[in-house]
N, C-alpha and C. Protein backbone atom coordinates (compact mmCIF):
# COMPACT_ATOMS: atom_id res chain seq x y z
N UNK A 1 0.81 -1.20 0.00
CA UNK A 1 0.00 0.00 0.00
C UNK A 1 0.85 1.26 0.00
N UNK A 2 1.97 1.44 0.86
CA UNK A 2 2.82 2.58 1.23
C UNK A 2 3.37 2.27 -0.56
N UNK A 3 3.64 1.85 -0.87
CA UNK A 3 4.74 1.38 -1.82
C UNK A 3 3.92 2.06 -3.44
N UNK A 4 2.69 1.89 -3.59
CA UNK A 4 1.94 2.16 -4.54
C UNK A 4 1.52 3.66 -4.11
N UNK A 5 1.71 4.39 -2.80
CA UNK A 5 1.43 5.99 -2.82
C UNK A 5 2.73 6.67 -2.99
N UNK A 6 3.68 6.10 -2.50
CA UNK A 6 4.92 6.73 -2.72
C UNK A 6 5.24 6.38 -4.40
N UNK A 7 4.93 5.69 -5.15
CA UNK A 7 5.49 5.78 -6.63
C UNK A 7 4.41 6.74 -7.21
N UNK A 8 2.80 6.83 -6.48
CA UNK A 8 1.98 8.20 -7.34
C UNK A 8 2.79 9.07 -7.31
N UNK A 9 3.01 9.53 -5.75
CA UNK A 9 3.95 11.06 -5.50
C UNK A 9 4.69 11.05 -5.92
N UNK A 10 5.95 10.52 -6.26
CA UNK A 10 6.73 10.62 -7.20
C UNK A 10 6.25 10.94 -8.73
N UNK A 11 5.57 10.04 -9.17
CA UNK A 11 5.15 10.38 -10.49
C UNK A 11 4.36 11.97 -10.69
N UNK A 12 3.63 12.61 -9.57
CA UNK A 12 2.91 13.73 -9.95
C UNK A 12 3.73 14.22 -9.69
N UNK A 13 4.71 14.26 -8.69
CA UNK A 13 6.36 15.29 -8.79
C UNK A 13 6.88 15.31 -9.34
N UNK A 14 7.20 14.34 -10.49
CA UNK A 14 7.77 14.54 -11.72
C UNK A 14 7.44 15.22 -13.10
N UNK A 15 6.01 14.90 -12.90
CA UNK A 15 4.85 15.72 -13.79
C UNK A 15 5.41 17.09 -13.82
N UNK A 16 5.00 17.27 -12.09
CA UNK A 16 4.99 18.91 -11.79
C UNK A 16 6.36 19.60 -12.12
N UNK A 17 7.40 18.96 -11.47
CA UNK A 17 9.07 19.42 -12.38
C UNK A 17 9.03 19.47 -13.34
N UNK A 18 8.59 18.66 -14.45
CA UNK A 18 8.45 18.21 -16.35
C UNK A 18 8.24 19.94 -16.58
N UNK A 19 6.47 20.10 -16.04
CA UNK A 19 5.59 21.14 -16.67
C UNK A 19 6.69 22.17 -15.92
N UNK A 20 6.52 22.51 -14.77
CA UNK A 20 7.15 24.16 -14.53
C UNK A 20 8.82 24.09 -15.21
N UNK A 21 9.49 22.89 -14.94
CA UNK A 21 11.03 23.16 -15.67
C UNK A 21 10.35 23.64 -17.22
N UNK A 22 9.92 22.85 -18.24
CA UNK A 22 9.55 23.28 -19.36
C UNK A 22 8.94 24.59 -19.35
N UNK A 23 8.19 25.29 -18.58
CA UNK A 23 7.55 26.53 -18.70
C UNK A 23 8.63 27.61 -18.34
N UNK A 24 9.26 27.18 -16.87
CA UNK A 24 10.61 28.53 -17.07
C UNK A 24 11.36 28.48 -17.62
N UNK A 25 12.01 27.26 -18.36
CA UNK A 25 12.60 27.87 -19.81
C UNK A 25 12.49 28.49 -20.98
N UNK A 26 10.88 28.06 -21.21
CA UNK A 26 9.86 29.05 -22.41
C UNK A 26 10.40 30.47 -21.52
N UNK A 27 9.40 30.65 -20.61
CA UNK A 27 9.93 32.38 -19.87
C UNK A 27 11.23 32.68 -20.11
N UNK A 28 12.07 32.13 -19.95
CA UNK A 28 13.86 32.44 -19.60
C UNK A 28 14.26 32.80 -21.27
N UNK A 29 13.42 31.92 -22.55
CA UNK A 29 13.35 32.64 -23.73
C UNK A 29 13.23 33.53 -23.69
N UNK A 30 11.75 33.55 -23.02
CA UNK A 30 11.22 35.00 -23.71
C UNK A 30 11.76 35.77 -23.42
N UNK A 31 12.66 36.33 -21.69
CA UNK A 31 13.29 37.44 -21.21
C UNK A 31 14.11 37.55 -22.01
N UNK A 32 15.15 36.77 -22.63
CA UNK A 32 15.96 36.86 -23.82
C UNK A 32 15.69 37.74 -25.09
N UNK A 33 14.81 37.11 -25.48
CA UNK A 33 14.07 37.64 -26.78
C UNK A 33 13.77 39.30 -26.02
N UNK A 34 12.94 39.10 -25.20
CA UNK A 34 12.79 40.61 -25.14
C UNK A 34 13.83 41.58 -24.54
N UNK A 35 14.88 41.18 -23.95
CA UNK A 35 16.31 42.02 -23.87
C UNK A 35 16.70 42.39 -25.02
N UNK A 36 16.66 41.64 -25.71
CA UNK A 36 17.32 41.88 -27.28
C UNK A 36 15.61 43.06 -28.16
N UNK A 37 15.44 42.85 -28.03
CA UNK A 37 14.22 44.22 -28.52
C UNK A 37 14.20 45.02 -27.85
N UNK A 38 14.46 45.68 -26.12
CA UNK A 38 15.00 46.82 -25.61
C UNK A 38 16.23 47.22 -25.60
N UNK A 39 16.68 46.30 -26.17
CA UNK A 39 18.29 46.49 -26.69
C UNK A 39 17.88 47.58 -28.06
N UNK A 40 17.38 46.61 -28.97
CA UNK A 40 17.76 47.35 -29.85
C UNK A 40 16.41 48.57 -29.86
N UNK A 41 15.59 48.93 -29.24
CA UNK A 41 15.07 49.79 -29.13
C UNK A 41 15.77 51.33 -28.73
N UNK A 42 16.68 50.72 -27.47
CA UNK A 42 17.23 51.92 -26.70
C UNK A 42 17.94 52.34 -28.40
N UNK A 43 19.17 51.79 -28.88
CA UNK A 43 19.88 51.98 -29.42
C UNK A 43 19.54 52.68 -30.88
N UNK A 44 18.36 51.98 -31.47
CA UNK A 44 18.11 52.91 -32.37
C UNK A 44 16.96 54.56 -31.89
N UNK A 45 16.58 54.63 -30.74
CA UNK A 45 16.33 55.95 -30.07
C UNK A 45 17.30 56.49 -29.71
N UNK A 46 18.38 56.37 -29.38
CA UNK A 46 19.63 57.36 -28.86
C UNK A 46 20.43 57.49 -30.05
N UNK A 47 20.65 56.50 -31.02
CA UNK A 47 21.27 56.77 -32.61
C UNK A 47 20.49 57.95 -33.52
N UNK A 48 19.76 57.73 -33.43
CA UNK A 48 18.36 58.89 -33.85
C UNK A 48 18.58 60.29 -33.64
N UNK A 49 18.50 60.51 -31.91
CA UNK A 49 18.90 61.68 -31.42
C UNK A 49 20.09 62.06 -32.01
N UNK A 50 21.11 60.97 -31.78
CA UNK A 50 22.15 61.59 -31.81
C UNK A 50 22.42 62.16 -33.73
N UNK A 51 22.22 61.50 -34.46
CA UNK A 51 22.56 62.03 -35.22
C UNK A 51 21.79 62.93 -35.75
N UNK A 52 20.16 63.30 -35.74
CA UNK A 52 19.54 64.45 -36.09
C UNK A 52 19.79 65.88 -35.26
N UNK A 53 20.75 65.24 -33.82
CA UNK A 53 21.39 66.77 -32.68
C UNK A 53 20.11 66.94 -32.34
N UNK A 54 19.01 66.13 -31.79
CA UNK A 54 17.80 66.81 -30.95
C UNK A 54 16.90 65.41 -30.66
N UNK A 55 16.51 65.73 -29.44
CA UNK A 55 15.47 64.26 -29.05
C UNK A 55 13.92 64.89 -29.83
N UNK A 56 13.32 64.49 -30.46
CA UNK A 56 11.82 64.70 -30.65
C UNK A 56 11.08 64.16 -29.72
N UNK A 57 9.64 64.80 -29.87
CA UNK A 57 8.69 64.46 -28.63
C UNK A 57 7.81 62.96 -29.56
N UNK A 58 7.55 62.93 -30.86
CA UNK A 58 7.52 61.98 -31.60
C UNK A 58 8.29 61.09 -31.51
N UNK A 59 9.41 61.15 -31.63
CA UNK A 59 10.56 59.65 -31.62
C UNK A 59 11.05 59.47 -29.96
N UNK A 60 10.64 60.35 -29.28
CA UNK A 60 10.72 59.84 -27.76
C UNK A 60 9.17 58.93 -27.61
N UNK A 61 8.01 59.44 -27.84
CA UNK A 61 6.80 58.40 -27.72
C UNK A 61 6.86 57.45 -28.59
N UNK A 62 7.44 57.12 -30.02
CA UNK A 62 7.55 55.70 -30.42
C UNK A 62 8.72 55.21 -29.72
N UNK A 63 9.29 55.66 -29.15
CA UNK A 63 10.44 54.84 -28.34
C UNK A 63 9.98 54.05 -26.91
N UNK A 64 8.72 55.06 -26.43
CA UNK A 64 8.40 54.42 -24.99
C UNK A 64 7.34 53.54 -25.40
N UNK A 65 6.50 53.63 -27.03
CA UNK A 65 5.80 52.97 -27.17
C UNK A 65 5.93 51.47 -27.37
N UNK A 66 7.42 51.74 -27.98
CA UNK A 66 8.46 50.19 -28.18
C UNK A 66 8.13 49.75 -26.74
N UNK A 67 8.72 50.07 -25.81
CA UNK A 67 8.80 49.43 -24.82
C UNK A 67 7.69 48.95 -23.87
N UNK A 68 6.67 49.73 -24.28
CA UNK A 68 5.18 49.15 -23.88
C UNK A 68 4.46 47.89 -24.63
N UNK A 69 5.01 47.49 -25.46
CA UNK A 69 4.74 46.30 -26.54
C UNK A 69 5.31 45.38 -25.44
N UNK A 70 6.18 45.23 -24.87
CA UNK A 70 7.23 44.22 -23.83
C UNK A 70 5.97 43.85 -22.91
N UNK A 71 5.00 44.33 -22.18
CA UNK A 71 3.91 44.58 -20.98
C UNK A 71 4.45 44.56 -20.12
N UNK A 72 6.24 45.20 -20.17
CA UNK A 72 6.87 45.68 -18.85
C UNK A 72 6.75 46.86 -18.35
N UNK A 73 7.07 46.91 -17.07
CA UNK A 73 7.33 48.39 -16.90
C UNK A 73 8.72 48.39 -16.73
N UNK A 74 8.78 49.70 -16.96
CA UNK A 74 10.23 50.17 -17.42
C UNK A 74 10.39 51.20 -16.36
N UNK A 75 11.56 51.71 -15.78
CA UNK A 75 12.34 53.11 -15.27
C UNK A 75 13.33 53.66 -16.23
N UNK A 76 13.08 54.55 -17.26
CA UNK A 76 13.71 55.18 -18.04
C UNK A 76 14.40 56.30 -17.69
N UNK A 77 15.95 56.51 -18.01
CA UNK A 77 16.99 57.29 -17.42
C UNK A 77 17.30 57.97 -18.35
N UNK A 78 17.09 59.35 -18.74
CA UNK A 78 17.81 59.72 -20.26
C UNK A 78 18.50 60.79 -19.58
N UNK A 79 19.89 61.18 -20.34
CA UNK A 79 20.93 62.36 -19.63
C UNK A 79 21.29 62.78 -20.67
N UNK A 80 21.25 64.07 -20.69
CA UNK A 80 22.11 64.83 -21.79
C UNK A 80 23.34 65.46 -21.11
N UNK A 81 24.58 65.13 -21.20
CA UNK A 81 25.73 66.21 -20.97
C UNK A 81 26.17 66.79 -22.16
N UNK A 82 26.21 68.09 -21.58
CA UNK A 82 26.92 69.12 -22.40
C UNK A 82 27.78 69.84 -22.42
N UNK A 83 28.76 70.21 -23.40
CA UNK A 83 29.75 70.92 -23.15
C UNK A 83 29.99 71.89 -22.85
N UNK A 84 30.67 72.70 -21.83
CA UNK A 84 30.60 73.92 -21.65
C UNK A 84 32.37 74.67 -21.51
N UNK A 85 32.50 75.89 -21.36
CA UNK A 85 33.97 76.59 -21.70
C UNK A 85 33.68 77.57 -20.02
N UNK A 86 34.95 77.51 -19.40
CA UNK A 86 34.34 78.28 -18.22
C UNK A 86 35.91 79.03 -18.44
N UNK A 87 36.03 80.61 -18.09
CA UNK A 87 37.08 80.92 -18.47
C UNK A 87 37.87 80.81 -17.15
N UNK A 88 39.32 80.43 -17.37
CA UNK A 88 39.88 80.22 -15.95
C UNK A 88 41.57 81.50 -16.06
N UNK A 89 42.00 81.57 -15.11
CA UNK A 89 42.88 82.98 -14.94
C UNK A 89 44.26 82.21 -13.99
N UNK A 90 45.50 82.00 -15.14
CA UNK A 90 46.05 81.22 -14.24
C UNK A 90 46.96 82.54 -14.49
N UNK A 91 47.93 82.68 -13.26
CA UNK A 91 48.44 83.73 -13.29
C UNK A 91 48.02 85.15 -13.95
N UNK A 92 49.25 85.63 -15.10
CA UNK A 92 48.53 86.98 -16.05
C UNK A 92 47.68 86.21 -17.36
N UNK A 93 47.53 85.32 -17.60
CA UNK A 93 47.10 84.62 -18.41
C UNK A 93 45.83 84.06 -18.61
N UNK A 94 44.84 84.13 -19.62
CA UNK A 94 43.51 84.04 -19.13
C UNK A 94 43.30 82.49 -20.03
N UNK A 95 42.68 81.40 -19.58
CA UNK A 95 42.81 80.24 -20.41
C UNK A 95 40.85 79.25 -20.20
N UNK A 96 40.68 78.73 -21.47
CA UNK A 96 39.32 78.33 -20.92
C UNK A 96 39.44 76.84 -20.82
N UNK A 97 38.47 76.25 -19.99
CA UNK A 97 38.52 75.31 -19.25
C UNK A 97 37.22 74.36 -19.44
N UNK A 98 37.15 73.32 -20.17
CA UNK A 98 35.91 72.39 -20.65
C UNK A 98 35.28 71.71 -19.44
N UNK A 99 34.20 71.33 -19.54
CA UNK A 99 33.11 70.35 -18.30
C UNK A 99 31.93 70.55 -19.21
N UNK A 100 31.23 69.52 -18.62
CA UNK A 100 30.17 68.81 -19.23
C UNK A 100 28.98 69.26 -17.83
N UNK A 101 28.18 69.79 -18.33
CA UNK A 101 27.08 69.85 -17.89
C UNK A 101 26.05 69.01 -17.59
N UNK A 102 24.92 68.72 -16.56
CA UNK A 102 24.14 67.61 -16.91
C UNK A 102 22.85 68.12 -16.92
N UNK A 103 22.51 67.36 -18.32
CA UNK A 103 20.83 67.49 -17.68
C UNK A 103 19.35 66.13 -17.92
N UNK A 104 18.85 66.41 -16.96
CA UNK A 104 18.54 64.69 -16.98
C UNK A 104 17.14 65.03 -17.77
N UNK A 105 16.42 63.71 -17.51
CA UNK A 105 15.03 63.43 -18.22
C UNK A 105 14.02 64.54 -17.78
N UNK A 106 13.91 65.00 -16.36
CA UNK A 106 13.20 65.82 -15.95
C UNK A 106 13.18 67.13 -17.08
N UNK A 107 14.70 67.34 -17.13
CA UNK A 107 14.71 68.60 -18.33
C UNK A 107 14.35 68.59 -19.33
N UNK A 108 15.21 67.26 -20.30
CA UNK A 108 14.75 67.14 -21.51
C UNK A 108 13.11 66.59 -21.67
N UNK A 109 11.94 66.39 -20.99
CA UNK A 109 10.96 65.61 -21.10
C UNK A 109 9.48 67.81 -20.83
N UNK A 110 10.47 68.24 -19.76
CA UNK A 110 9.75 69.29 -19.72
C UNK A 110 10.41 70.14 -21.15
N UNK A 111 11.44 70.48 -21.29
CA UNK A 111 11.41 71.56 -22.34
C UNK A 111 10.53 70.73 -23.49
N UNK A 112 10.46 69.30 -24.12
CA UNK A 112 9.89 68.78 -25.55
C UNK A 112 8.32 69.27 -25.07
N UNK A 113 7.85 68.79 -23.80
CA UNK A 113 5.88 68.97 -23.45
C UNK A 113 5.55 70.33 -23.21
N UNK A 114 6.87 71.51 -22.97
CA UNK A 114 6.49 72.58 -22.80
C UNK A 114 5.92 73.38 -24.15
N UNK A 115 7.53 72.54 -25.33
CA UNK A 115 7.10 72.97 -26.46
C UNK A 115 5.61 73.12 -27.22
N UNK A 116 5.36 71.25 -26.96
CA UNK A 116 4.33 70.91 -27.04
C UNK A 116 3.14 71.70 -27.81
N UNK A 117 3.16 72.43 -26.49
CA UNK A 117 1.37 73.16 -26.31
C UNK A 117 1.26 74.06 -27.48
N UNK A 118 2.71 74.53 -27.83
CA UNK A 118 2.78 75.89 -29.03
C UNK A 118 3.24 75.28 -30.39
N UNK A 119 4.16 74.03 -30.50
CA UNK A 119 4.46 74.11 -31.80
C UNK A 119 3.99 72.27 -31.95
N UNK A 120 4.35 71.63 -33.06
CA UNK A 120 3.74 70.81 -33.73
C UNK A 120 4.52 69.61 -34.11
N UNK A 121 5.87 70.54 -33.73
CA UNK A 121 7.33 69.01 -34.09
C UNK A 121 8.20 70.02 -32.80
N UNK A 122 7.79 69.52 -31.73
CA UNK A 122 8.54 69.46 -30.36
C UNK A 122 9.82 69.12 -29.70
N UNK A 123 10.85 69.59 -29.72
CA UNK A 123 12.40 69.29 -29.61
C UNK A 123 13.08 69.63 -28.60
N UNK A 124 13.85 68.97 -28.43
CA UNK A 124 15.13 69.11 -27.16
C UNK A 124 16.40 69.07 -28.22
N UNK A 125 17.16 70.15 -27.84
CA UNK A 125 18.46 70.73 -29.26
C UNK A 125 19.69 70.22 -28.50
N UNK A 126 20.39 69.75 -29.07
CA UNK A 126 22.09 69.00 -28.73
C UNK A 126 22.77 69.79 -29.32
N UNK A 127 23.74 70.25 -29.15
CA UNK A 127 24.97 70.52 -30.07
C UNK A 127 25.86 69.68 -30.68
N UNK A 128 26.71 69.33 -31.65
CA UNK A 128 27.80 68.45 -31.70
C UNK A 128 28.86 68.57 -30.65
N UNK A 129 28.96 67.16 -29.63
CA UNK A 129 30.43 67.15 -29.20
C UNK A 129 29.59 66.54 -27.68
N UNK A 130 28.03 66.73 -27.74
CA UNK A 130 27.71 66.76 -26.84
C UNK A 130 27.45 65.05 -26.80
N UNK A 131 26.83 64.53 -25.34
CA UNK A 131 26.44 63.35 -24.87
C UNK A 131 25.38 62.86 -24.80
N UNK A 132 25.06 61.66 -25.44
CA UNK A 132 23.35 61.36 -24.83
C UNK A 132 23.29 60.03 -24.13
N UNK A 133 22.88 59.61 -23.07
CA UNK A 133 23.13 58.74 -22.77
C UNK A 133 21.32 57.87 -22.03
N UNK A 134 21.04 56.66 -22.16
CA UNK A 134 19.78 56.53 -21.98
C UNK A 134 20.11 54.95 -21.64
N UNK A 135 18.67 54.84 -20.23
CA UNK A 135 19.19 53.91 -19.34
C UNK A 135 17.58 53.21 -19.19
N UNK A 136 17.55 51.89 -19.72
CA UNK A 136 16.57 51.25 -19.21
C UNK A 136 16.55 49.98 -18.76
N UNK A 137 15.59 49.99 -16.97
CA UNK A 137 15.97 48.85 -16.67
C UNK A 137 14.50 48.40 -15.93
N UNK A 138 13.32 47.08 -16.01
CA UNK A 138 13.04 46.71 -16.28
C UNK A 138 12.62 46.71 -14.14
N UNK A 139 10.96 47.24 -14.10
CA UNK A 139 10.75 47.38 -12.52
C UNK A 139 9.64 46.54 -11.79
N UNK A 140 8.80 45.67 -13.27
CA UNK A 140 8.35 45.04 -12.93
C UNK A 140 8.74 43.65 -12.89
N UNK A 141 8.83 42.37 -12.05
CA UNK A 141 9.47 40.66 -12.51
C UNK A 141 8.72 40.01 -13.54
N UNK A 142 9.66 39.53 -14.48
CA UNK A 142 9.00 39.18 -15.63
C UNK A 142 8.94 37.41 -15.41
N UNK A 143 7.73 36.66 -16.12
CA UNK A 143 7.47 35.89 -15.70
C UNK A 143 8.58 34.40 -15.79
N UNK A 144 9.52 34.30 -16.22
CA UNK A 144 10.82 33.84 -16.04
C UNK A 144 11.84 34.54 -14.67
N UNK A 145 11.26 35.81 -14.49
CA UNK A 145 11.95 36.20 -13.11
C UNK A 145 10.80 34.97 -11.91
N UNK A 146 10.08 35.56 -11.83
CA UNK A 146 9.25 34.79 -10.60
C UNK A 146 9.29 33.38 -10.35
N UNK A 147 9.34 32.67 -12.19
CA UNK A 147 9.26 31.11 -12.33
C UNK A 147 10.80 30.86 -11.40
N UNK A 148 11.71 31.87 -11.77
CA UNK A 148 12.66 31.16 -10.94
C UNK A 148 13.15 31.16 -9.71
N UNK A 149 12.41 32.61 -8.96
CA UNK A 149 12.38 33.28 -7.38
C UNK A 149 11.83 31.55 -7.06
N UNK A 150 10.61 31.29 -7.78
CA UNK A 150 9.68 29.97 -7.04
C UNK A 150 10.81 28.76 -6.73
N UNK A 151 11.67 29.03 -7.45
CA UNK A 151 12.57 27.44 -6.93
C UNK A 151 13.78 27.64 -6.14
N UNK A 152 14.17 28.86 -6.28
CA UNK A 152 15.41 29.71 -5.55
C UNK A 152 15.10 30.51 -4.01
N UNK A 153 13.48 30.31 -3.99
CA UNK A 153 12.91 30.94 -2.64
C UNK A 153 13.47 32.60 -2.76
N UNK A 154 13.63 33.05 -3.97
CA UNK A 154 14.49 34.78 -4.13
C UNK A 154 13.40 35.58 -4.53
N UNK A 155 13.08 36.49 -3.96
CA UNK A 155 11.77 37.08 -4.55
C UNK A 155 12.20 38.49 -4.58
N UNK A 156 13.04 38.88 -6.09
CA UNK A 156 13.83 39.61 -6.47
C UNK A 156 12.62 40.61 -7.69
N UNK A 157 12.46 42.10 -7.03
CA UNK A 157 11.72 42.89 -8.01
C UNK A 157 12.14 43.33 -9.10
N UNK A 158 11.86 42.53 -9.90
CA UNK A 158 11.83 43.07 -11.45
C UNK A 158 14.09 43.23 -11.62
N UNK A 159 14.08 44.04 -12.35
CA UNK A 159 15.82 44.05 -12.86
C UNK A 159 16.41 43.10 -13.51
N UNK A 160 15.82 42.23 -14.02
CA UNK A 160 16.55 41.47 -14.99
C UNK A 160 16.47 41.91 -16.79
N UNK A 161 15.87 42.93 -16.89
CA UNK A 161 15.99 43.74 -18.48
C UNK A 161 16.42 44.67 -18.10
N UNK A 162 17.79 44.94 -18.51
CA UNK A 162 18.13 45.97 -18.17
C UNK A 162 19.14 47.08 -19.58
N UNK A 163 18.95 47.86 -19.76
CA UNK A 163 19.80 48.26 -21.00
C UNK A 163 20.24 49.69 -20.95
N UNK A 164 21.66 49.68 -21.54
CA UNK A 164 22.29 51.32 -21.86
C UNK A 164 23.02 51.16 -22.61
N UNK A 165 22.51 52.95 -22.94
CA UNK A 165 23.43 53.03 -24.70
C UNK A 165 23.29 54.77 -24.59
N UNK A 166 24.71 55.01 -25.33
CA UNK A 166 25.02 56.18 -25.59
C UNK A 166 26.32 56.87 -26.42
N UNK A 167 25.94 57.94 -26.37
CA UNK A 167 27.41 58.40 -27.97
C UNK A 167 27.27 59.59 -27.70
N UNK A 168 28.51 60.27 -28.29
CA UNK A 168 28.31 61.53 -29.22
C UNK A 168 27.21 62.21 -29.61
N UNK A 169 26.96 63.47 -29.62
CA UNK A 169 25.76 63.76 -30.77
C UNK A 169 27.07 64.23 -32.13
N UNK A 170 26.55 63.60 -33.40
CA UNK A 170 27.45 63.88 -34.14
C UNK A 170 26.84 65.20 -35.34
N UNK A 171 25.47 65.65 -35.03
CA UNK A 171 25.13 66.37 -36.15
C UNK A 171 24.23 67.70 -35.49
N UNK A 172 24.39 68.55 -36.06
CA UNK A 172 23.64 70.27 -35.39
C UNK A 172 22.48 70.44 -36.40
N UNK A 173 21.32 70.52 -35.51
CA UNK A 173 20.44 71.36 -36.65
C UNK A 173 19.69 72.37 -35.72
């Protein structure tokens, strides 16, 4: 009797390992697959900027719209540094002195919605020489995160999509 319940349990424990091992590896795809599409999302939105020298309020919303296709949520980091000349006085001699300025998403997201209200193609302006740099990393657990908290007992929020990319701006308009 013991002998015929202990080979069920085994067998539905094996079931149950079969199905969830097979299902968090489907998930552990998919997080794959979809790293590689916020990959190349970030990259062709910051290539964009950079070479037209300005973020649009258009190619910033198909960019967040990319990333809403994922049904993640995202924490998006965008920074612009810029160059600046500060004049410095070394002895009788007057000499200028480079640093990079920062300015984050808060800035660039209010000057494009401020534009907004008045004009019709909405912009944040770069200069050449300047930096763009854009950071996304992934705040909700995606279902290959959780499938695997369940066997690891780790119940780790979200951060396993994570992506950055940045350059030069190489063009002025």
């Amino acid at each position: 009797m013991y002998d015929i319940v202990g080979k069920v349990w085994a067998f539905l424990f094996a079931i149950f390992i079969i199905f969830t091992g097979s299902t968090m590896l489907y998930a552990q795809k998919q997080d794959t697959i979809v790293q590689s599409y916020v990959d190349s999302a970030v990259e062709e939105f910051v290539d964009t900027s950079r070479a037209r020298g300005y973020v649009a309020q258009n190619t910033y919303e198909e960019f967040i719209s990319k990333l809403d296709a994922t049904q993640n949520v995202y924490d998006v980091n965008m920074t612009h540094y810029s160059e600046r000349q500060a004049p410095v006085t070394k002895g009788d001699t007057k000499d200028y002195e480079s640093y990079y300025e920062a300015y984050t998403q808060d800035d660039i997201l209010s000057t494009i919605y401020d534009q907004a209200t008045t004009e019709s193609t909405a912009r944040y302006d770069m200069k050449t020489g300047d930096f763009l740099r854009v950071e996304v990393k992934n705040t909700s657990p995606t279902l290959g995160r959780r499938l695997l908290g369940m066997f690891t007992g780790n119940s780790s929020e979200g951060g396993q999509i994570v992506s950055s990319y940045g350059g030069y701006v190489g063009n002025e308009n």
